[in-house]
N, C-alpha and C. Protein backbone atom coordinates (compact mmCIF):
# COMPACT_ATOMS: atom_id res chain seq x y z
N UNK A 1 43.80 56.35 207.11
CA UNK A 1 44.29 57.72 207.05
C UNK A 1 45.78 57.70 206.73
N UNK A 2 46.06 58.59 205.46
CA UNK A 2 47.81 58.46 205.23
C UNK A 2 48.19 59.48 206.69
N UNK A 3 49.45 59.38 206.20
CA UNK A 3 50.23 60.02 207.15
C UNK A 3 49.74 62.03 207.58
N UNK A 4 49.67 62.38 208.33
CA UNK A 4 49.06 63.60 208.52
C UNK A 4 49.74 64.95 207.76
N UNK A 5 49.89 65.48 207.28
CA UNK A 5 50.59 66.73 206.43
C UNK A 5 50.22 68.04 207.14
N UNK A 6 49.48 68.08 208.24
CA UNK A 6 49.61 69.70 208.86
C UNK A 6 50.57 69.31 210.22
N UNK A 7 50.96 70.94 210.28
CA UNK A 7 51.82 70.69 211.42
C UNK A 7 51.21 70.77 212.78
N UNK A 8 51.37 70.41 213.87
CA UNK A 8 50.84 70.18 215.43
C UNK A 8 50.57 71.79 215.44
N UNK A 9 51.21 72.63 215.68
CA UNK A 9 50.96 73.78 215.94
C UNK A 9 49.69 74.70 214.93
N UNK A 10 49.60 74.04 213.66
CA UNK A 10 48.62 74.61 212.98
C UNK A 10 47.19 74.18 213.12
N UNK A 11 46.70 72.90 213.77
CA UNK A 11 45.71 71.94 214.07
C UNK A 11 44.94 73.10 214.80
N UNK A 12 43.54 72.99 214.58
CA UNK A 12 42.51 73.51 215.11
C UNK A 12 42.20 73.12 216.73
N UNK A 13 42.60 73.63 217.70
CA UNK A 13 42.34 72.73 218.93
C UNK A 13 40.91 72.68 219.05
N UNK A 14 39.78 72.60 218.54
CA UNK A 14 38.66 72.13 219.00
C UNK A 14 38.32 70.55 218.35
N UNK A 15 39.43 70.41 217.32
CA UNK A 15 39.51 69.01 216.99
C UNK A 15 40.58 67.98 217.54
N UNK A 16 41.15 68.37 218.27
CA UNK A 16 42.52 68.06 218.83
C UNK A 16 41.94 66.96 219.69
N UNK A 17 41.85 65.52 219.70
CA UNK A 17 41.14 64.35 221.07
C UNK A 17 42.19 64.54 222.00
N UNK A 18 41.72 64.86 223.02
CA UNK A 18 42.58 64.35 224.56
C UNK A 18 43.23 63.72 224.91
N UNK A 19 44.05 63.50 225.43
CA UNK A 19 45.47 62.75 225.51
C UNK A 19 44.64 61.35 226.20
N UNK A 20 43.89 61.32 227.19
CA UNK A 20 43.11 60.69 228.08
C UNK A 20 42.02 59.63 227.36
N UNK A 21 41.40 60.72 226.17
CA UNK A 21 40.34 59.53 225.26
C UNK A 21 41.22 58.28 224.36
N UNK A 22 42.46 58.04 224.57
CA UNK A 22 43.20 57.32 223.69
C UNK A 22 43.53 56.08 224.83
N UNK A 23 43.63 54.90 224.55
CA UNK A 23 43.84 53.62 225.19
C UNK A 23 44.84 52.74 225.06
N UNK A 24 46.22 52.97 225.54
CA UNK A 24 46.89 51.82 225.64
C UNK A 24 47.03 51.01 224.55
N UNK A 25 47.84 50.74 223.27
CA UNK A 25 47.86 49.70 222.21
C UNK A 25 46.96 50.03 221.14
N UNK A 26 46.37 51.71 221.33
CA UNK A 26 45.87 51.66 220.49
C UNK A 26 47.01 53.16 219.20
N UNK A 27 47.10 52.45 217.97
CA UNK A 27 47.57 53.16 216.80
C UNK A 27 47.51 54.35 216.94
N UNK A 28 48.86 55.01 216.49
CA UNK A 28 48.66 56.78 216.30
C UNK A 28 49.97 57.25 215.54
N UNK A 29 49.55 58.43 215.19
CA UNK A 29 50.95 58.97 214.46
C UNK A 29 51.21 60.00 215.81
N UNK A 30 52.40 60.31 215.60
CA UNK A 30 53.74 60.83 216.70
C UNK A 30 54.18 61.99 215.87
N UNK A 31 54.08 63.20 216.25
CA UNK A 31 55.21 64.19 215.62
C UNK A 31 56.76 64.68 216.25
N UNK A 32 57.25 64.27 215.55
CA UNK A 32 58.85 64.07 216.56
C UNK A 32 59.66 63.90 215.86
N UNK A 33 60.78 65.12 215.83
CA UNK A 33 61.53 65.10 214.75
C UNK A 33 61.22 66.10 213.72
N UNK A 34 60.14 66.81 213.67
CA UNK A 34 59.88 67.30 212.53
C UNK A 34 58.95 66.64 211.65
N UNK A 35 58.70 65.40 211.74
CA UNK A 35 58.13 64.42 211.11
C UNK A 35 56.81 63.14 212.28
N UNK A 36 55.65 62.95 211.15
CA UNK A 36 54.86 62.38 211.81
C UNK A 36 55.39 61.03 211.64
N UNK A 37 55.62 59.87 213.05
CA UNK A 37 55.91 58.83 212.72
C UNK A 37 55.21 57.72 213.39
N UNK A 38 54.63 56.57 212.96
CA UNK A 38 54.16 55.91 213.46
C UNK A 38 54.22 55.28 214.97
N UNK A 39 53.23 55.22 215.76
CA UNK A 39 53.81 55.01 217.40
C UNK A 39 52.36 54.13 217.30
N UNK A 40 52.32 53.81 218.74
CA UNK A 40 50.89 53.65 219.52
C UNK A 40 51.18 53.88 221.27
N UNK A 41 50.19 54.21 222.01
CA UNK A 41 49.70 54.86 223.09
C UNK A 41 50.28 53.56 223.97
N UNK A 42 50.99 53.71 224.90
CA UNK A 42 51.42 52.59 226.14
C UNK A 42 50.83 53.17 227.72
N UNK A 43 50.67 54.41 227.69
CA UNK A 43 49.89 54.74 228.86
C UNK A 43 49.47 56.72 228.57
N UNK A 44 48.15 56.46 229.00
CA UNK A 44 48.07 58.13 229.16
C UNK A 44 47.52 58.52 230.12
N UNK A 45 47.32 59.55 229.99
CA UNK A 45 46.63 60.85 231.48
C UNK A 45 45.92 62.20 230.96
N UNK A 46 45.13 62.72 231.49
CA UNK A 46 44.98 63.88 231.16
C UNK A 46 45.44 64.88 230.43
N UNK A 47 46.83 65.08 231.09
CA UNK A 47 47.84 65.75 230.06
C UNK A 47 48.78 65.58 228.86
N UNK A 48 49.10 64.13 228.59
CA UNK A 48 50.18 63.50 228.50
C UNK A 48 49.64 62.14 227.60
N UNK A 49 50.73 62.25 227.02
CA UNK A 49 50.39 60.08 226.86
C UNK A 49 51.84 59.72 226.45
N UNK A 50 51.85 58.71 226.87
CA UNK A 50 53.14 57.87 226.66
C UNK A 50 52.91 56.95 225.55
N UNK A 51 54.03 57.33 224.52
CA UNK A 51 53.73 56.19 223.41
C UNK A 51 55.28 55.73 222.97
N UNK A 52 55.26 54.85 222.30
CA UNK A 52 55.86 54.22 221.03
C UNK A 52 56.04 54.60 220.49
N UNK A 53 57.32 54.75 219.51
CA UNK A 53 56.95 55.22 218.29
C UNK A 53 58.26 54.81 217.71
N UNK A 54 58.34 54.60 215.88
CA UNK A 54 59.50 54.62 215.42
C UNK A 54 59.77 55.46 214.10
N UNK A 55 61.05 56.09 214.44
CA UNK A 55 61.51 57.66 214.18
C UNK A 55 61.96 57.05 212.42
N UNK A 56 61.04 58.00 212.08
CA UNK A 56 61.69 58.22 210.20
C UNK A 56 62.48 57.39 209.65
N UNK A 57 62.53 56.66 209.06
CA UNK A 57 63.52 55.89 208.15
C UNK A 57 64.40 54.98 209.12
N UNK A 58 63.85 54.34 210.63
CA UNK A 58 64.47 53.82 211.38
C UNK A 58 63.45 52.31 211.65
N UNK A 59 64.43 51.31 211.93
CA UNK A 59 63.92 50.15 211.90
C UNK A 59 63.67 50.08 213.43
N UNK A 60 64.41 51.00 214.15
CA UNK A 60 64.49 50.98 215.98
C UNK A 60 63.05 51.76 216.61
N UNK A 61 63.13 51.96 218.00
CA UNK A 61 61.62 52.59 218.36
C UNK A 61 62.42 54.10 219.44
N UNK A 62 61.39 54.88 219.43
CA UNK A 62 61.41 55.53 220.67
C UNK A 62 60.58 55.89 221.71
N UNK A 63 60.56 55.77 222.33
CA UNK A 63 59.47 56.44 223.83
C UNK A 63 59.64 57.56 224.43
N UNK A 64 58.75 58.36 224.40
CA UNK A 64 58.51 59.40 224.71
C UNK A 64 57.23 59.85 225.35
N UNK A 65 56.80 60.79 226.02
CA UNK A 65 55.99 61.49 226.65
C UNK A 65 55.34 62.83 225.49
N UNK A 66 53.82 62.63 225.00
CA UNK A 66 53.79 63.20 224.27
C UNK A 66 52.13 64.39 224.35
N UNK A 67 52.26 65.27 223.91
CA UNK A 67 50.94 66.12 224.60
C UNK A 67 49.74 65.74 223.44
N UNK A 68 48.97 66.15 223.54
CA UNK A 68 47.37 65.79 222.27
C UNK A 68 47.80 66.72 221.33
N UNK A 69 48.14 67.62 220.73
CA UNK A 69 48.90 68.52 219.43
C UNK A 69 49.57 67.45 218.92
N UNK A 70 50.40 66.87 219.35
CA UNK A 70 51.01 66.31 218.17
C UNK A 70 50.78 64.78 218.32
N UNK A 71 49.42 64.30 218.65
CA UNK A 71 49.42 62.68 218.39
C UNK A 71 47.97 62.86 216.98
N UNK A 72 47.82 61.69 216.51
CA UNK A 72 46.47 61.96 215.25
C UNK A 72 46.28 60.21 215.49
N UNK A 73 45.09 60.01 215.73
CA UNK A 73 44.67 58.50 215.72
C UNK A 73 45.11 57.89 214.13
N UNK A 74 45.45 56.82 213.95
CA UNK A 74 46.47 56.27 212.69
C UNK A 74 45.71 55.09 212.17
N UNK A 75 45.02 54.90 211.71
CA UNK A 75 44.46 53.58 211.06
C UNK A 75 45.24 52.70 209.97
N UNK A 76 46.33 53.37 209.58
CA UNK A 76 47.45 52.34 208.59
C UNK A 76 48.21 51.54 209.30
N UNK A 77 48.70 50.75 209.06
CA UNK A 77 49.42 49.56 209.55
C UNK A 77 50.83 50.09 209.10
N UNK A 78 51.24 49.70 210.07
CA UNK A 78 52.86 49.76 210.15
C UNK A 78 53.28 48.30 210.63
N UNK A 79 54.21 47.61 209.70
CA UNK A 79 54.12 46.59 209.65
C UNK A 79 55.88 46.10 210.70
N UNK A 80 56.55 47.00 210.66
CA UNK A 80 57.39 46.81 211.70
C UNK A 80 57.11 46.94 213.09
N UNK A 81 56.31 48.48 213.35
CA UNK A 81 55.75 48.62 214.54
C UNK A 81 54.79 47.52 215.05
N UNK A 82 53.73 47.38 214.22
CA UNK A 82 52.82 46.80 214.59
C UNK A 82 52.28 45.43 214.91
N UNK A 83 53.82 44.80 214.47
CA UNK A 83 53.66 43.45 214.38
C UNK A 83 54.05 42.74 216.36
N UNK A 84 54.82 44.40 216.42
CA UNK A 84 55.28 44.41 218.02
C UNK A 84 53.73 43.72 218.74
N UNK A 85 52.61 44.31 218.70
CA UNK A 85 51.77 44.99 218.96
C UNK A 85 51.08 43.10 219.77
N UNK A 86 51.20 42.22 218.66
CA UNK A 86 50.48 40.99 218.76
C UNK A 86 49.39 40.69 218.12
């Protein structure tokens, strides 16, 4: 899947997966910034998931606390992020 082109707020919530169905190390895009950026999931909950992620045109990462609107399961490789990964 390329990178996602609708915005979090426009997403249909009956397609929206749960912050909770996502697992720890597993791939996702991040909307943050204005922009979807590659992350993956380090812990979630019901409400919430905590991920990874690294911000637009940046070789660095950020962590953040993020709701199910703006995460999209990511099947491309990110080869900076992901190499974190093992």
């Amino acid at each position: 899947m390329a990178v996602p082109t609708i915005e979090p707020h426009l997403r249909n919530p009956a397609e929206v997966a749960p912050t909770d169905s996502y697992r720890p190390g597993v791939p996702v895009w991040v909307y943050r910034g204005g922009a979807w950026c590659a992350g993956f999931i380090e812990a979630c909950s019901a409400r919430a998931a905590m991920v990874t992620y690294r911000p637009s045109g940046s070789r660095g990462t950020g962590v953040d606390t993020i709701f199910a609107r703006d995460i999209v399961a990511r099947a491309d490789s990110d080869p900076l992020l992901d190499s974190a990964l093992g």
